[in-house]
Every structure is written in C-alpha cells, then in structure tokens.
PDB file of N, CA and C in Angstrom:
ATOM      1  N   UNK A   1      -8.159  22.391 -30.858  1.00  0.00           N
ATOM      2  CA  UNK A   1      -9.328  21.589 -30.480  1.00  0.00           C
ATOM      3  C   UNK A   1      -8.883  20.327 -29.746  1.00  0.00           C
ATOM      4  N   UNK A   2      -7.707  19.839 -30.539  1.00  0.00           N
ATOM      5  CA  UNK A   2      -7.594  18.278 -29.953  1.00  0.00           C
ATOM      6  C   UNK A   2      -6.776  18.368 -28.575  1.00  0.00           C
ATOM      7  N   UNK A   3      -5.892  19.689 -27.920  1.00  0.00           N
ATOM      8  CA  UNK A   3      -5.326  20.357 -26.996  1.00  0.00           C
ATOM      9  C   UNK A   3      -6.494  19.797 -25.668  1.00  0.00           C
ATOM     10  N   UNK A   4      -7.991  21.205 -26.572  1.00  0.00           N
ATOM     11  CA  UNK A   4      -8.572  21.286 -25.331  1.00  0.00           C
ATOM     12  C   UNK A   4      -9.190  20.286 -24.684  1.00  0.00           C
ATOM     13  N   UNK A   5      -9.840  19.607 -25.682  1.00  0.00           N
ATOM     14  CA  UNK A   5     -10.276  17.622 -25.971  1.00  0.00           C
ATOM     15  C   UNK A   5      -9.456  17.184 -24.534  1.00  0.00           C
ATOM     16  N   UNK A   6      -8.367  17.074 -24.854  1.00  0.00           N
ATOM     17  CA  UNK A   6      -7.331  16.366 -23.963  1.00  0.00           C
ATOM     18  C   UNK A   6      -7.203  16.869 -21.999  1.00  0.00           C
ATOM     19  N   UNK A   7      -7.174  18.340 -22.590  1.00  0.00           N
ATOM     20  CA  UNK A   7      -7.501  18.698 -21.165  1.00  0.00           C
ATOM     21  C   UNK A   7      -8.558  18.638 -20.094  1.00  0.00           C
ATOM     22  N   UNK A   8      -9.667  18.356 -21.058  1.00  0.00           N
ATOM     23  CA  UNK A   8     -10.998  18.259 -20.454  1.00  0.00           C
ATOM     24  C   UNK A   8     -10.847  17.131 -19.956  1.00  0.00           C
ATOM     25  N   UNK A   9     -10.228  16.410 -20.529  1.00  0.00           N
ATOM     26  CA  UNK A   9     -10.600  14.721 -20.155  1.00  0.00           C
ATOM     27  C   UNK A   9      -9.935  14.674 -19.096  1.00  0.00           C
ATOM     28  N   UNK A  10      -8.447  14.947 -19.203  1.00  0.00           N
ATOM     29  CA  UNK A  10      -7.779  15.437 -17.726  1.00  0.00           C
ATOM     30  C   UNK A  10      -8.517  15.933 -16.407  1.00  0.00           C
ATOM     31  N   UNK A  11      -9.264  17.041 -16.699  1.00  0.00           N
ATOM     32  CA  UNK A  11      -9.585  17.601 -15.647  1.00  0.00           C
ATOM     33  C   UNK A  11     -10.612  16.941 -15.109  1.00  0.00           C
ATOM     34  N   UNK A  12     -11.368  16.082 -16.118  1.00  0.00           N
ATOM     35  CA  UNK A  12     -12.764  15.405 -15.877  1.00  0.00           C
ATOM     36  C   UNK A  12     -11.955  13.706 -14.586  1.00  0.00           C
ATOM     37  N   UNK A  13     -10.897  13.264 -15.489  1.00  0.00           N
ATOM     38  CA  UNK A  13     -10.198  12.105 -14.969  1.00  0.00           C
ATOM     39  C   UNK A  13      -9.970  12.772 -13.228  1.00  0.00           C
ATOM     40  N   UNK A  14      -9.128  13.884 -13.026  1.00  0.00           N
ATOM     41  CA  UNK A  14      -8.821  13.920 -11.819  1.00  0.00           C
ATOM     42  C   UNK A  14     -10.458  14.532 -10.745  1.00  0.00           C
ATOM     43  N   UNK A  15     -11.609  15.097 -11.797  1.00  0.00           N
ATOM     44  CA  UNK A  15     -12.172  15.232 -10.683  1.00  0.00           C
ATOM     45  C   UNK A  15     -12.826  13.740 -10.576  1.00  0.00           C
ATOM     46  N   UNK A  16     -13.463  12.938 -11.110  1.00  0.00           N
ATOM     47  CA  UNK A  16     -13.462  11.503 -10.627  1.00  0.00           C
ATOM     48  C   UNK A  16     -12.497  11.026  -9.614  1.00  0.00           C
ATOM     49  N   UNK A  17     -11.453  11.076  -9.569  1.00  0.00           N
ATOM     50  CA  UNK A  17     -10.612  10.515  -8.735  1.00  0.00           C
ATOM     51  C   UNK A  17     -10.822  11.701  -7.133  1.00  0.00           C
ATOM     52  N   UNK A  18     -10.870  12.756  -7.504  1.00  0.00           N
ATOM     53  CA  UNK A  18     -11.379  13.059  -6.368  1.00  0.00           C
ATOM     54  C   UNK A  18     -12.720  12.945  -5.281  1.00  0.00           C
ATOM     55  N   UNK A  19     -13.528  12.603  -6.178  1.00  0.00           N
ATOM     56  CA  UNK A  19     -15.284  12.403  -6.231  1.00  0.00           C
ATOM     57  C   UNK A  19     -14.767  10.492  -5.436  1.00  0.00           C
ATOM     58  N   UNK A  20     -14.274   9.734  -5.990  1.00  0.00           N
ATOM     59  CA  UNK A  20     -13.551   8.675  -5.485  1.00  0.00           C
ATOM     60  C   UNK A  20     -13.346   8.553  -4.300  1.00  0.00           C
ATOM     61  N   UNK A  21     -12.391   9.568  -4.156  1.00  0.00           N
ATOM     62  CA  UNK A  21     -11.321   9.293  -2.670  1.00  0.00           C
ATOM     63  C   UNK A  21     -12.471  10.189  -1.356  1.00  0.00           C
ATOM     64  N   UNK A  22     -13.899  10.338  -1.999  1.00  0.00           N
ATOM     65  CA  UNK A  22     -13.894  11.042  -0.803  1.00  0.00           C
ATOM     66  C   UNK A  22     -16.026   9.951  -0.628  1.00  0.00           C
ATOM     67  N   UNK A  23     -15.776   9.529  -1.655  1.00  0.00           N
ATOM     68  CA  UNK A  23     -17.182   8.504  -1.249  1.00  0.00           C
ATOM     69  C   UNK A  23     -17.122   7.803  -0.248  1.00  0.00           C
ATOM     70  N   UNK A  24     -16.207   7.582   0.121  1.00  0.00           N
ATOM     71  CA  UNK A  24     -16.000   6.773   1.412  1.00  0.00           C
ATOM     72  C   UNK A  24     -16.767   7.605   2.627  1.00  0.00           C
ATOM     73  N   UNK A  25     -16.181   8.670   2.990  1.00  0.00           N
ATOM     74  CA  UNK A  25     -16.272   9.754   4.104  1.00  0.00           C
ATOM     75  C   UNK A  25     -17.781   9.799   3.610  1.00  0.00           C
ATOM     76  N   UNK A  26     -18.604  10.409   2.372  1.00  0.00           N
ATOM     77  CA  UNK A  26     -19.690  10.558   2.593  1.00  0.00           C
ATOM     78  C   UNK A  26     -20.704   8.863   2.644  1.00  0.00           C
ATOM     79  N   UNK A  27     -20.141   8.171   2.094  1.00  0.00           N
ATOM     80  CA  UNK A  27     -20.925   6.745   2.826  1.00  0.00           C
ATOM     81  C   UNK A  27     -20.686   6.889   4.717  1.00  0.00           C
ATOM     82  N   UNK A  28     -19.997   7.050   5.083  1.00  0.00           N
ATOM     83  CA  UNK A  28     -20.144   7.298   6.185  1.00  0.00           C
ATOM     84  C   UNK A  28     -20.696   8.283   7.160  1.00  0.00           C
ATOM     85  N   UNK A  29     -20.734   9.228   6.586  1.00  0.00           N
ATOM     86  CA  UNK A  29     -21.495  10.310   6.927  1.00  0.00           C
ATOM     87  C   UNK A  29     -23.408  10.078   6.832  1.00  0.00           C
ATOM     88  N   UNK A  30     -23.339   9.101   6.343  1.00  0.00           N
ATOM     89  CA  UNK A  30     -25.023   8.781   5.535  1.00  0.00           C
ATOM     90  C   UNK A  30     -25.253   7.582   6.864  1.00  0.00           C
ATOM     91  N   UNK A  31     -24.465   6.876   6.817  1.00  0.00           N
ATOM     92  CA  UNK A  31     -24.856   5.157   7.828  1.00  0.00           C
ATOM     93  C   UNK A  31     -25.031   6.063   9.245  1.00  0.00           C
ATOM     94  N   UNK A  32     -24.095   6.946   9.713  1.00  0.00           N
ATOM     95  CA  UNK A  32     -24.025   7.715  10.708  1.00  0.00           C
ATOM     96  C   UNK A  32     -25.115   8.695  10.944  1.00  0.00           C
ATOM     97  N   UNK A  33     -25.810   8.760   9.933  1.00  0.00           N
ATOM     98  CA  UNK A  33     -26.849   9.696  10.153  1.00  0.00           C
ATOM     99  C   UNK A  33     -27.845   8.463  10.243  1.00  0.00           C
ATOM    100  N   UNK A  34     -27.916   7.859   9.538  1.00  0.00           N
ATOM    101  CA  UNK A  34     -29.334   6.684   9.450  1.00  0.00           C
ATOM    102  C   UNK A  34     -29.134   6.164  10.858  1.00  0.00           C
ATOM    103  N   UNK A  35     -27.749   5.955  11.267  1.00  0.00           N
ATOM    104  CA  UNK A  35     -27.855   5.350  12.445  1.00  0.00           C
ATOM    105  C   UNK A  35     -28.555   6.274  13.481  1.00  0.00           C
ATOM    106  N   UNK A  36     -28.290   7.533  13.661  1.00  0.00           N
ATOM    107  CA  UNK A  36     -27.984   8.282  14.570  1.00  0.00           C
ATOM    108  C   UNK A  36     -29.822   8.341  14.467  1.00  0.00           C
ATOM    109  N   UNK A  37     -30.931   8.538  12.925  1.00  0.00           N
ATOM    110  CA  UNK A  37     -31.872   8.704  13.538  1.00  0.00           C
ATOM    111  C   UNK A  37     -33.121   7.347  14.032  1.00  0.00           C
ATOM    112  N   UNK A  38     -32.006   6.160  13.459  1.00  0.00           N
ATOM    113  CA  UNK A  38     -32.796   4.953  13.718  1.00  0.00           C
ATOM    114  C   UNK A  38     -32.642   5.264  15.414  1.00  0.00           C
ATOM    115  N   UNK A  39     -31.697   5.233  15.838  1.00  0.00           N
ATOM    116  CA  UNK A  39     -31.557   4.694  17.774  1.00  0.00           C
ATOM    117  C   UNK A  39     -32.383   5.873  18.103  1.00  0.00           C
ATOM    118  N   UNK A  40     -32.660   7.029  17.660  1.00  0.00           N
ATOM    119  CA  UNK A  40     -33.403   8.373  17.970  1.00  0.00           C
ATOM    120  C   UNK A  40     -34.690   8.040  17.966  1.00  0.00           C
ATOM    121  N   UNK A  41     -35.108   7.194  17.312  1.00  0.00           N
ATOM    122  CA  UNK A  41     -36.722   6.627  17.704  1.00  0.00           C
ATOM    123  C   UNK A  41     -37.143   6.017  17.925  1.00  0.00           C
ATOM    124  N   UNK A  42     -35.608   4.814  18.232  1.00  0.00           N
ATOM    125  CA  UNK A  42     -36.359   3.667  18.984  1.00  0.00           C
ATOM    126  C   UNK A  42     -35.918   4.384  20.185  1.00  0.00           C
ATOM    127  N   UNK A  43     -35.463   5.141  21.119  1.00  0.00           N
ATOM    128  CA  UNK A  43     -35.240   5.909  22.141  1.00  0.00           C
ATOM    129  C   UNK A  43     -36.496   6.196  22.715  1.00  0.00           C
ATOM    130  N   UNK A  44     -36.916   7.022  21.450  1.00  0.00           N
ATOM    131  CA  UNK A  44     -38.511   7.917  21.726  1.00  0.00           C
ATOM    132  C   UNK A  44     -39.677   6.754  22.139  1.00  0.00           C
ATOM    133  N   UNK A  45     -39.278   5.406  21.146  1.00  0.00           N
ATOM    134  CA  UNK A  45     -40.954   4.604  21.123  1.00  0.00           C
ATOM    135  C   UNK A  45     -41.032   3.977  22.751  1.00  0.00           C
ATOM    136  N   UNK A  46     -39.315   3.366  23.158  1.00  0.00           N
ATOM    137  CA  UNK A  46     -38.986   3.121  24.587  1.00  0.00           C
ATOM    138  C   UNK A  46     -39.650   3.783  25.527  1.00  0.00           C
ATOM    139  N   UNK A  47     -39.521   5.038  25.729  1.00  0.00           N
ATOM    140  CA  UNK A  47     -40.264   6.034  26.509  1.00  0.00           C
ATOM    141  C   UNK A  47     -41.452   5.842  26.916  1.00  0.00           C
TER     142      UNK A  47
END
C-alpha cells in the first residue's frame, strides 16, 4: 500500500511538472488567438 501511495504521488509530482513546463506555450496560444480575433474585427468594423 505504502509502495503504491508513493508512486502515485510520483507520478502525480511529475505530471504537474509537466502540466508546468508547458502553460506557458498554452498562455500563448490563448493571447494569440484573442489577439488574432480582436484585430479580425476591428478589420471587419474598418471596412
């Protein structure tokens, strides 16, 4: 029990750290989209 306890926490620790190293890329992926559809309609209202 106290084995698997341990491993879980392990596996739980490294997927956080992966979930971590990659928030970055999806914060950016999000500003890049907000951006991409903010200028997309002030484009359109220009028109």
């Amino acid at each position: 029990m106290h084995k698997d306890w341990q491993k879980t926490t392990e596996d739980l620790s490294a997927l956080m750290q992966d979930i971590g190293k990659n928030i970055p890329d999806v914060a950016k992926g999000f500003s890049q989209m907000a951006k991409g559809a903010y200028s997309g309609e002030r484009d359109r209202s220009l028109r």
